[in-house]
N, C-alpha and C. Protein backbone atom coordinates (compact mmCIF):
# COMPACT_ATOMS: atom_id res chain seq x y z
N UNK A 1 -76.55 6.39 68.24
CA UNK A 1 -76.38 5.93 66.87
C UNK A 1 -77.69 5.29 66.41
N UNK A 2 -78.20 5.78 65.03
CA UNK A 2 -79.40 5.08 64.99
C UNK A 2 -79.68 3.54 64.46
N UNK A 3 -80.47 3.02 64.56
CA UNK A 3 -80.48 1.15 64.95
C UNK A 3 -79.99 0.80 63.01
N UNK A 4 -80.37 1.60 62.33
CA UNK A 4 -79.92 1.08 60.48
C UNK A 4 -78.63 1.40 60.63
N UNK A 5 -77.89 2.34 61.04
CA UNK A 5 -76.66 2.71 61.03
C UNK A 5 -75.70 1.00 61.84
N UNK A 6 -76.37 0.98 62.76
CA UNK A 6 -75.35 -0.01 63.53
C UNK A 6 -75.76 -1.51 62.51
N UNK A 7 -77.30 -1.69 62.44
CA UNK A 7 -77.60 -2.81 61.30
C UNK A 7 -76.61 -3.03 59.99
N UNK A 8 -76.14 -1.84 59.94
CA UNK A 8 -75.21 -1.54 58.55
C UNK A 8 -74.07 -1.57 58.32
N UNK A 9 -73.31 -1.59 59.55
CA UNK A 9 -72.17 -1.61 60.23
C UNK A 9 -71.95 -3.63 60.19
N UNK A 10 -73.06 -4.17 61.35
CA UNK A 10 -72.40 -5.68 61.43
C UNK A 10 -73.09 -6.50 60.05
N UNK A 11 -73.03 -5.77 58.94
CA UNK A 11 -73.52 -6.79 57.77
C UNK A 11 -72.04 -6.53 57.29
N UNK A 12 -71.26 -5.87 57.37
CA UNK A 12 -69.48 -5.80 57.40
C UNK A 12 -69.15 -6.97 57.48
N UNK A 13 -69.29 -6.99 58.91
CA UNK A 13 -69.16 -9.29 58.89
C UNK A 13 -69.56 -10.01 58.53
N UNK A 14 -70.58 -10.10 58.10
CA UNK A 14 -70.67 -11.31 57.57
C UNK A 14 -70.13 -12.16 56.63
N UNK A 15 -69.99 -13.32 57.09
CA UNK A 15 -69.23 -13.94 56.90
C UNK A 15 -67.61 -14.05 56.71
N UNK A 16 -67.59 -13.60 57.68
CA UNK A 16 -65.97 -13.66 58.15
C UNK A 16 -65.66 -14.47 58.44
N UNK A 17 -66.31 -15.66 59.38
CA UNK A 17 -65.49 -17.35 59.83
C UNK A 17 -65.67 -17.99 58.47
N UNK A 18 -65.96 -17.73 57.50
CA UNK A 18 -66.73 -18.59 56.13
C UNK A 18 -65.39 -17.93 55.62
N UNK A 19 -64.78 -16.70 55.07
CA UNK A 19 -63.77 -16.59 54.53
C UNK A 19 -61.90 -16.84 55.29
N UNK A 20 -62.05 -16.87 56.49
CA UNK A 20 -61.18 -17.02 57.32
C UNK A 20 -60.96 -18.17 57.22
N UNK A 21 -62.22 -19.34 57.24
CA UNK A 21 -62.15 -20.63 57.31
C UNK A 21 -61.38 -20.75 56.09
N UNK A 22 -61.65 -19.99 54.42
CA UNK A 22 -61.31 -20.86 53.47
C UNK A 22 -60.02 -20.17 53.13
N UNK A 23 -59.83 -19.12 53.47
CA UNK A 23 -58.09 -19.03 53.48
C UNK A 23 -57.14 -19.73 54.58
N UNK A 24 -57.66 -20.09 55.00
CA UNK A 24 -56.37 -21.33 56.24
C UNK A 24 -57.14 -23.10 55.84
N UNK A 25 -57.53 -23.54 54.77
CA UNK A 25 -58.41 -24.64 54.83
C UNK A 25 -58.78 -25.09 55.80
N UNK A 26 -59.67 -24.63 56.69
CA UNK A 26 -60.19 -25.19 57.86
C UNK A 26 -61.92 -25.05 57.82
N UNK A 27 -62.45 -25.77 58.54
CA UNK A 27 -64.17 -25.57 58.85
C UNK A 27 -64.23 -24.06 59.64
N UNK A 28 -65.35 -23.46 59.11
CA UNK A 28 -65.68 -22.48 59.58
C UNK A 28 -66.05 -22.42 60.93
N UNK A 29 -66.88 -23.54 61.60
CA UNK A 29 -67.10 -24.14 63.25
C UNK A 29 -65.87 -23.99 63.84
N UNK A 30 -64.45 -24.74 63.27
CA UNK A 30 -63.44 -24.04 64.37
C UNK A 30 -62.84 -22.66 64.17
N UNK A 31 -63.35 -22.17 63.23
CA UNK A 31 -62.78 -20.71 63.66
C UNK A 31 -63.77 -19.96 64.61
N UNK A 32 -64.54 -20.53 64.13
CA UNK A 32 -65.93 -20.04 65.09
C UNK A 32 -66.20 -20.23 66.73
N UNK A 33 -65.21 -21.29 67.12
CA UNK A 33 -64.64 -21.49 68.45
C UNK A 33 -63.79 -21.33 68.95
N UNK A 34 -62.81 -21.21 68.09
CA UNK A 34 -61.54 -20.51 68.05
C UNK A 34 -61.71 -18.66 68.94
N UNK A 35 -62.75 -18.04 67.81
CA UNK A 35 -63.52 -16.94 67.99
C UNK A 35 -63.88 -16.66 69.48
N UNK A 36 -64.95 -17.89 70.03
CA UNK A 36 -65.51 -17.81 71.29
C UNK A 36 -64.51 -18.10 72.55
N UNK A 37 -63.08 -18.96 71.70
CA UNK A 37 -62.52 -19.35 72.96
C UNK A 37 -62.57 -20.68 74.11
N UNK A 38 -63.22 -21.24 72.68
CA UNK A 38 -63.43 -22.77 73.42
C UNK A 38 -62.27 -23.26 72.57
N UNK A 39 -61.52 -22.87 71.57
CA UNK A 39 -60.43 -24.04 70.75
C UNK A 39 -59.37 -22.78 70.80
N UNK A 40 -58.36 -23.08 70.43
CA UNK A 40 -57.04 -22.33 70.51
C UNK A 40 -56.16 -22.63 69.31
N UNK A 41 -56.01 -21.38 68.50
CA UNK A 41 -55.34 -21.32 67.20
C UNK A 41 -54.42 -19.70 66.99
N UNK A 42 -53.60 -19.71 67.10
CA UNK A 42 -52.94 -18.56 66.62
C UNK A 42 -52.98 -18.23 65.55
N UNK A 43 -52.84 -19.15 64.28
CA UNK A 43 -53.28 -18.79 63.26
C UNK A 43 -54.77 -18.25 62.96
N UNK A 44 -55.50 -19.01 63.17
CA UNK A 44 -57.07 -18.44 62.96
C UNK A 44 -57.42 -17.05 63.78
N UNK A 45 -56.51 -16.62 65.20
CA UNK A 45 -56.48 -15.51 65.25
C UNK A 45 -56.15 -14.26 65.04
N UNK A 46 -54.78 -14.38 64.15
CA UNK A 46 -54.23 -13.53 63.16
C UNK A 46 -55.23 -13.54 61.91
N UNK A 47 -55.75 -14.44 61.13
CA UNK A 47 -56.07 -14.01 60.23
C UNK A 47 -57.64 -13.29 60.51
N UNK A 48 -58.48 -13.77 61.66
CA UNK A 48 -59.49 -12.64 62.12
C UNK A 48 -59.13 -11.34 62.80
N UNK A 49 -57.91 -11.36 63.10
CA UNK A 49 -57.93 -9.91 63.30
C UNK A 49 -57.37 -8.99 62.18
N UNK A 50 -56.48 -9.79 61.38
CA UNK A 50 -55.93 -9.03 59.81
C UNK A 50 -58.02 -8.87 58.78
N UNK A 51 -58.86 -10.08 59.22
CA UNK A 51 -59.51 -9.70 58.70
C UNK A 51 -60.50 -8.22 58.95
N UNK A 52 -60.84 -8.71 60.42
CA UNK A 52 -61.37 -7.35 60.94
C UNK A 52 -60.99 -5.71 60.91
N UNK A 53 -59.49 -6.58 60.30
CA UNK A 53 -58.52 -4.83 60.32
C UNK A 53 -59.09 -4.24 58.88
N UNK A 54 -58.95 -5.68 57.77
CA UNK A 54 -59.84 -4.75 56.34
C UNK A 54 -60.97 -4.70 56.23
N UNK A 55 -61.51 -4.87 56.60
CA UNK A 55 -63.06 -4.91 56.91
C UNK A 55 -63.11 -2.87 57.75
N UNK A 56 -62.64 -2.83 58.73
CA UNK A 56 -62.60 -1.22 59.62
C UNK A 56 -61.80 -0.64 58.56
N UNK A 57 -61.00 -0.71 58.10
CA UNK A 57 -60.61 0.20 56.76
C UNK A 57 -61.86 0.21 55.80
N UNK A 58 -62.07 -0.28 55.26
CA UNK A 58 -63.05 0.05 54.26
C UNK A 58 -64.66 0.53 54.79
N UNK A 59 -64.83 0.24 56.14
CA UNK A 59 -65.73 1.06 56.77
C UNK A 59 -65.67 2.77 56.81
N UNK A 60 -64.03 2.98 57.36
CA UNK A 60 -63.50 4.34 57.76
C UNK A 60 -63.78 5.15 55.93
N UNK A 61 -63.25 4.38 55.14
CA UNK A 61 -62.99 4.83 53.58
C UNK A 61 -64.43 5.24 53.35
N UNK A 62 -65.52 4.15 53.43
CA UNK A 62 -66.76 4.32 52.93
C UNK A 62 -67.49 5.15 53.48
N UNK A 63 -67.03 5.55 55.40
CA UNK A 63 -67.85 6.55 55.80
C UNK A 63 -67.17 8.35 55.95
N UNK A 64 -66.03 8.31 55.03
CA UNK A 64 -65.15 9.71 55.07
C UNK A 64 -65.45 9.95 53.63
N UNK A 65 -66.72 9.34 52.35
CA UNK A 65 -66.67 9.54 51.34
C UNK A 65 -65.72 9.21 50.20
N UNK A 66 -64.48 8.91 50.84
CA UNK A 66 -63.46 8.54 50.01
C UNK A 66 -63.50 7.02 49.43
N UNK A 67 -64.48 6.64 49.21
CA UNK A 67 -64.54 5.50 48.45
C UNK A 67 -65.22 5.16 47.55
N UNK A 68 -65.34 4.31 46.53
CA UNK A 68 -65.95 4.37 45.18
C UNK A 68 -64.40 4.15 44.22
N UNK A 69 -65.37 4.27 43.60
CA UNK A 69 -64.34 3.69 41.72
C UNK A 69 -63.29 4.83 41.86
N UNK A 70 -62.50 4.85 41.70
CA UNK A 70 -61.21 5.89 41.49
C UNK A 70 -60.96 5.93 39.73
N UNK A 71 -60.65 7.36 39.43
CA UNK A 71 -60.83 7.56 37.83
C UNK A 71 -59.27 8.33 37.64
N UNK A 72 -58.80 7.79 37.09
CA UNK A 72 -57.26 8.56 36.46
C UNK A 72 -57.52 9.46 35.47
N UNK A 73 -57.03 10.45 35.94
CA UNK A 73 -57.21 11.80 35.09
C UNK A 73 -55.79 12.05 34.39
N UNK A 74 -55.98 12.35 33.36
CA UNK A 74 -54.50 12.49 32.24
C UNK A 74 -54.97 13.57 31.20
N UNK A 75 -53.61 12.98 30.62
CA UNK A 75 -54.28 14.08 29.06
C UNK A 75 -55.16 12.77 28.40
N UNK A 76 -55.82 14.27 27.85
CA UNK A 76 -57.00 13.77 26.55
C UNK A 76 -56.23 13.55 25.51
């Protein structure tokens, strides 16, 4: 895989403990250890893996072409 492809891939995350943190009101540091496994939260691990799950959807969407603005076609 070439090194921009994978570069392009983990800018996906960023900032995932920053939005994880602010949908459960918590500091981003404990999700961030939570993450590594030094703190223990079930919640903060459901919502990083529900996050990681939309995050790989919209990867799969963006790299099968099927993504972009969607246009409803009708009558004129």
């Amino acid at each position: 895989m070439p090194m921009t492809s994978t570069l392009d891939q983990l800018t996906l995350y960023r900032g995932i403990y920053s939005r994880v943190a602010r949908k459960l009101g918590v500091d981003p540091s404990y999700v961030s250890r939570v993450a590594r496994g030094d703190r223990s939260s079930q919640a903060v691990t459901d919502a990083l893996a529900a996050e990681i799950q939309k995050i790989d959807a919209k990867h799969r969407t963006k790299a099968s072409g099927k993504g972009g603005i969607k246009v409803k076609r009708g009558r004129a």
